[in-house]
N, C-alpha and C. Protein backbone atom coordinates (compact mmCIF):
# COMPACT_ATOMS: atom_id res chain seq x y z
N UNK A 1 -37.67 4.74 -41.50
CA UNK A 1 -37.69 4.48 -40.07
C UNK A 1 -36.46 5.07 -39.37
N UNK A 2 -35.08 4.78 -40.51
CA UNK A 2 -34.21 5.34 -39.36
C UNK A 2 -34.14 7.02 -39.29
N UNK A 3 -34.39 7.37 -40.75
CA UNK A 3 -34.44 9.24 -40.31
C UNK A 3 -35.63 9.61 -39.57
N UNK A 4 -36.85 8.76 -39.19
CA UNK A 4 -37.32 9.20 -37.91
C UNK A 4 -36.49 9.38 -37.02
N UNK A 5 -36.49 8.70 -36.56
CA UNK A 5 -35.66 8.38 -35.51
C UNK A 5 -34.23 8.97 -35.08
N UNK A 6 -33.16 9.66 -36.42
CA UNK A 6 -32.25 10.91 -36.34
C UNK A 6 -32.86 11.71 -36.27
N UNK A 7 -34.19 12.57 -36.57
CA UNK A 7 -35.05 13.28 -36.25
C UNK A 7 -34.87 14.20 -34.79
N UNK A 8 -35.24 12.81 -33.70
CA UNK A 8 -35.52 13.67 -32.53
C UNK A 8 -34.29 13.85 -31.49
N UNK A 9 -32.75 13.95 -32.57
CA UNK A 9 -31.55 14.62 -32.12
C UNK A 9 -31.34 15.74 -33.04
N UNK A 10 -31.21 16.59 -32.02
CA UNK A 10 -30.19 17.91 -32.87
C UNK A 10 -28.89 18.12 -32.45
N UNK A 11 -28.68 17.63 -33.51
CA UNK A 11 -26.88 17.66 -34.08
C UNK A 11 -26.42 19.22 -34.04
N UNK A 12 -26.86 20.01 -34.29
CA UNK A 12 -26.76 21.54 -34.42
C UNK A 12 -26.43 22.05 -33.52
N UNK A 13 -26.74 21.77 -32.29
CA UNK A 13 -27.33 22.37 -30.82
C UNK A 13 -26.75 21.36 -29.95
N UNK A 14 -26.13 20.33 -29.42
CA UNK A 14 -25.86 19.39 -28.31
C UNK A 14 -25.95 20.04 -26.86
N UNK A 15 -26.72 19.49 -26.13
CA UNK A 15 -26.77 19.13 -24.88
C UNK A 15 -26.17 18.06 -24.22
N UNK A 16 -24.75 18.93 -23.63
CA UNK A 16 -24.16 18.02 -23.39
C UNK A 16 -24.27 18.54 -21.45
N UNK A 17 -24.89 16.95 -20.85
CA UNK A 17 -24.90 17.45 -19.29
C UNK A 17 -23.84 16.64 -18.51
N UNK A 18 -24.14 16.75 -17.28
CA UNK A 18 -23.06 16.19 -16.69
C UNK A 18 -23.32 14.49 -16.94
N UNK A 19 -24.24 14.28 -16.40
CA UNK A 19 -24.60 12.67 -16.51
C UNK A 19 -24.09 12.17 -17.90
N UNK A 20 -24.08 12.85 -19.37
CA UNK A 20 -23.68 12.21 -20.04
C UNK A 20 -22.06 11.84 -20.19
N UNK A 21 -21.42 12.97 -19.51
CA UNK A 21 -19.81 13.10 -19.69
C UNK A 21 -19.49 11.74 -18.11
N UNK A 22 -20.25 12.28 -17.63
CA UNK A 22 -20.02 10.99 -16.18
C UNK A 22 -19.93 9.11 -17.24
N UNK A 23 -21.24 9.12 -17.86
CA UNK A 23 -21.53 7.41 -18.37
C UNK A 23 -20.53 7.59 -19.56
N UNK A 24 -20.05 8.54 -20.29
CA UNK A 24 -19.07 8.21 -21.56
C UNK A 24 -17.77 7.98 -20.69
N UNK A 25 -17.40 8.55 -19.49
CA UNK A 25 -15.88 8.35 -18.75
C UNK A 25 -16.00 7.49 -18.44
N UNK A 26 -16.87 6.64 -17.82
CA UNK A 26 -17.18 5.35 -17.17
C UNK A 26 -17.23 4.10 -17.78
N UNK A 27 -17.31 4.38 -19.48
CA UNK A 27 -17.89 3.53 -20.72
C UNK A 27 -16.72 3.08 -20.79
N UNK A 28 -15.74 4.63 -21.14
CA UNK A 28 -14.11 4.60 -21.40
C UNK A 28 -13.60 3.84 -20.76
N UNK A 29 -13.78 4.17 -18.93
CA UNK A 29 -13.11 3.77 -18.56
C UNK A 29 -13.09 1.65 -18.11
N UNK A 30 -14.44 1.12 -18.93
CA UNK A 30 -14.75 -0.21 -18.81
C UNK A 30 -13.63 -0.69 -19.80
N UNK A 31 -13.47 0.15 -20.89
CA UNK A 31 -13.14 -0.69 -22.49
C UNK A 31 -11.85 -0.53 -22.39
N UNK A 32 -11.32 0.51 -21.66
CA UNK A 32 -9.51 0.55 -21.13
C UNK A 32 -9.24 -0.40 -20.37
N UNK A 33 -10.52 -1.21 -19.09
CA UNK A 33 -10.03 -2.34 -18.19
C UNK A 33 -9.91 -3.12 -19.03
N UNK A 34 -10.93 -3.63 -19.51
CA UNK A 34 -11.09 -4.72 -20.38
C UNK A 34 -9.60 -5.01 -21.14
N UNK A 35 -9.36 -3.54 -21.66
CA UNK A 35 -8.26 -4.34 -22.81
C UNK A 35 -6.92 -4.18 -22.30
N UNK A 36 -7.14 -3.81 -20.94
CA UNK A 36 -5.45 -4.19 -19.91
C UNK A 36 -5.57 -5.61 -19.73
N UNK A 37 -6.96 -5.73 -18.78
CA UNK A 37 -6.69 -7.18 -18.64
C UNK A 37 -6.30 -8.51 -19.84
N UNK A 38 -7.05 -8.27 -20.88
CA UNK A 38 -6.66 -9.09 -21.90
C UNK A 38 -5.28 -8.58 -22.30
N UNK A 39 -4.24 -7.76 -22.25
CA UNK A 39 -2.80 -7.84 -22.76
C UNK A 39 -2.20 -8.34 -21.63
N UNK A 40 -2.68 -8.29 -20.37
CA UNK A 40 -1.98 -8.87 -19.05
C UNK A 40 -2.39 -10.41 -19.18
N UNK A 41 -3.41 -10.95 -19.69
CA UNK A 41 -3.21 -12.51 -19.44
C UNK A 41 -2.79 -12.75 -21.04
N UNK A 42 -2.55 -12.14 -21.62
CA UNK A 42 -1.76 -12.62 -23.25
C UNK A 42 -0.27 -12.53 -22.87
N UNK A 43 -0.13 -11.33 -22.72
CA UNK A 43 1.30 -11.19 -23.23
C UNK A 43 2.40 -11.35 -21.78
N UNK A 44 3.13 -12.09 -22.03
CA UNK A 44 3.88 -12.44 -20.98
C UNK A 44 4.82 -11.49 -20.21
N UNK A 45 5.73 -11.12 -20.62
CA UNK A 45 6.45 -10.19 -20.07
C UNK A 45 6.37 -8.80 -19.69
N UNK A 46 6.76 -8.08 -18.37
CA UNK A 46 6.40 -6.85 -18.09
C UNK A 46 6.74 -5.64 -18.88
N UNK A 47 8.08 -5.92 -19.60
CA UNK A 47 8.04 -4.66 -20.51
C UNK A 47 6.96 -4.48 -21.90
N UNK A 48 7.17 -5.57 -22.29
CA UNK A 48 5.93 -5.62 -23.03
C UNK A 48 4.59 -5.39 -22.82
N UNK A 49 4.31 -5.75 -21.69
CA UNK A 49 2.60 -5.41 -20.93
C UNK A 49 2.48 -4.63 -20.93
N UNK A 50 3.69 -3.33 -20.63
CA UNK A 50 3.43 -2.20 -19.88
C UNK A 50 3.23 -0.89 -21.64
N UNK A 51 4.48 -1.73 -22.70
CA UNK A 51 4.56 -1.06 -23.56
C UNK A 51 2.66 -0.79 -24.48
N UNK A 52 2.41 -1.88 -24.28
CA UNK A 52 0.53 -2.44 -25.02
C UNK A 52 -0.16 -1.40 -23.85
N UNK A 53 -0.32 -1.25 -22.63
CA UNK A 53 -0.90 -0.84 -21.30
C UNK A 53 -0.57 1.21 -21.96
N UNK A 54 0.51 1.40 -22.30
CA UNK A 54 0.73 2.51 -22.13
C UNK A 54 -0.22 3.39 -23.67
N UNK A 55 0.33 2.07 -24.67
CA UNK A 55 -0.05 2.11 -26.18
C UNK A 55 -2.08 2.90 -25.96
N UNK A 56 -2.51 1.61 -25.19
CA UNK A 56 -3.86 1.42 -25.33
C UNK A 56 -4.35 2.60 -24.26
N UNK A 57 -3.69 3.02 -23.50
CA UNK A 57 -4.56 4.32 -22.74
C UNK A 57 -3.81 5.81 -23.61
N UNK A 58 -2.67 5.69 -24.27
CA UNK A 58 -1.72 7.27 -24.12
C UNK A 58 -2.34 7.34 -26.08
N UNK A 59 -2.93 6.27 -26.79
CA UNK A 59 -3.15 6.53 -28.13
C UNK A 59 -4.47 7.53 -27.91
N UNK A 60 -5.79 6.83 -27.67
CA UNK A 60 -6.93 7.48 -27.96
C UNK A 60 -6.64 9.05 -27.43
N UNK A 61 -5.91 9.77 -26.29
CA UNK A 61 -5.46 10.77 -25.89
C UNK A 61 -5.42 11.96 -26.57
N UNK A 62 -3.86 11.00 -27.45
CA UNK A 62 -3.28 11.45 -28.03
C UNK A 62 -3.61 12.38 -29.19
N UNK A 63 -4.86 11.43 -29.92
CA UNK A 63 -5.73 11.42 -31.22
C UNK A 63 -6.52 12.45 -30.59
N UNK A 64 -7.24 12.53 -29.83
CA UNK A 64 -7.77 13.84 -29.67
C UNK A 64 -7.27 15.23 -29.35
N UNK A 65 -6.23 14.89 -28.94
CA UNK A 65 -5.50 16.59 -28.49
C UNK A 65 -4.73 16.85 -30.07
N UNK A 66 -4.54 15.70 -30.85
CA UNK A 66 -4.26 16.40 -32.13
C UNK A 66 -4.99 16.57 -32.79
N UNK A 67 -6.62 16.03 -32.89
CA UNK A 67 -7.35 16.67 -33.99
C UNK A 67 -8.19 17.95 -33.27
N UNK A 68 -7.64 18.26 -31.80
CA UNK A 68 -8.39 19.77 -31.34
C UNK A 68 -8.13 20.74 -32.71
N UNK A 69 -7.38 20.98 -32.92
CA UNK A 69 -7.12 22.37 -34.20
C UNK A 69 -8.24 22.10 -35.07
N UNK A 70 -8.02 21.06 -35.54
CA UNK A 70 -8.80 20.51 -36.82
C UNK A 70 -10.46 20.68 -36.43
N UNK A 71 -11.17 20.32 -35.16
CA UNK A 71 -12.21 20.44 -34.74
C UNK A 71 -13.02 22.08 -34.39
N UNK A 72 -11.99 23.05 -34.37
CA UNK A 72 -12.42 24.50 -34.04
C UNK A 72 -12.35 25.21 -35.37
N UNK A 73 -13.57 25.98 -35.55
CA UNK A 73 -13.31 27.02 -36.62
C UNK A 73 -12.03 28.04 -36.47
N UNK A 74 -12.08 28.81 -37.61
CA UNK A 74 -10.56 29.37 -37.37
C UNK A 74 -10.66 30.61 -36.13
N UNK A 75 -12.40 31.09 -36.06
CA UNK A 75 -12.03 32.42 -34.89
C UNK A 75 -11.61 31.77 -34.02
N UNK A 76 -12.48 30.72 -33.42
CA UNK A 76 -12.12 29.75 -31.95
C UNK A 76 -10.63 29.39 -31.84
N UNK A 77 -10.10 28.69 -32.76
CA UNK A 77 -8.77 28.46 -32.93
C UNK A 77 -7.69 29.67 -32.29
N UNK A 78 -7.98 30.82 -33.17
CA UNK A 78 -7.62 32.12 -32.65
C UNK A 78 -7.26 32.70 -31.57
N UNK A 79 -9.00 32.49 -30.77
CA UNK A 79 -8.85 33.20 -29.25
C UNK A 79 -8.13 32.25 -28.35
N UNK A 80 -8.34 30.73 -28.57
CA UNK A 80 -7.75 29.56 -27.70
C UNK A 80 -6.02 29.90 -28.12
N UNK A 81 -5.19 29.64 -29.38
CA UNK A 81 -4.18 30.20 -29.10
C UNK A 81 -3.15 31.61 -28.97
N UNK A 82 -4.26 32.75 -28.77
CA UNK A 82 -4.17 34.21 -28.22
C UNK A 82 -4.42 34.02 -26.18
N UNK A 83 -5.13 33.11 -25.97
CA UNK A 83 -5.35 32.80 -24.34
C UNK A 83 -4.10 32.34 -23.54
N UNK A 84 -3.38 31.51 -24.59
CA UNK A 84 -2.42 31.22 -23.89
C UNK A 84 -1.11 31.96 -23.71
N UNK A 85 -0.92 33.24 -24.72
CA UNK A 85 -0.09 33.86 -24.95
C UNK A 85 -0.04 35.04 -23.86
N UNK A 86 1.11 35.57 -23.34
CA UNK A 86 1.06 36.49 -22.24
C UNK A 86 1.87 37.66 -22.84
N UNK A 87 1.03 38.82 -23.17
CA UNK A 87 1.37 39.96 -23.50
C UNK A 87 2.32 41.53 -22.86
């Protein structure tokens, strides 16, 4: 039942449109409120709030701009850091 059902996605090929990048920013951006507000009524003090506040939006970021390399084959890798270089 469930490899029906992986079936009628292709993983190979993604279609990725706007509407989907719109509801995943919007998803993001529920599960980032959510978990400000719960360190703002936990944790008492402002340096601390702000240190959890900064933790919980600047980590997931982070994790993706470092596994970009890791995610591109090596030509892609290539031309992306040959683009930035000024000859």
């Amino acid at each position: 039942m469930l490899s029906n059902f992986l079936h009628r996605f292709d993983f190979g090929n993604p279609q990725i449109t706007g509407e989907i990048v719109f509801f995943v920013a919007v998803i993001w951006l529920v599960v980032i409120a959510c978990a400000i507000w719960s360190v703002c009524t936990r944790i008492g003090n402002w340096p601390a709030r702000l240190f959890w506040i900064a933790v919980l939006v600047a980590l997931p970021v982070v994790g993706l701009v470092l596994y970009l390399p890791f995610s591109m084959d090596n030509d892609a890798l290539q031309s992306f850091v040959r683009f930035g270089r000024r000859n």
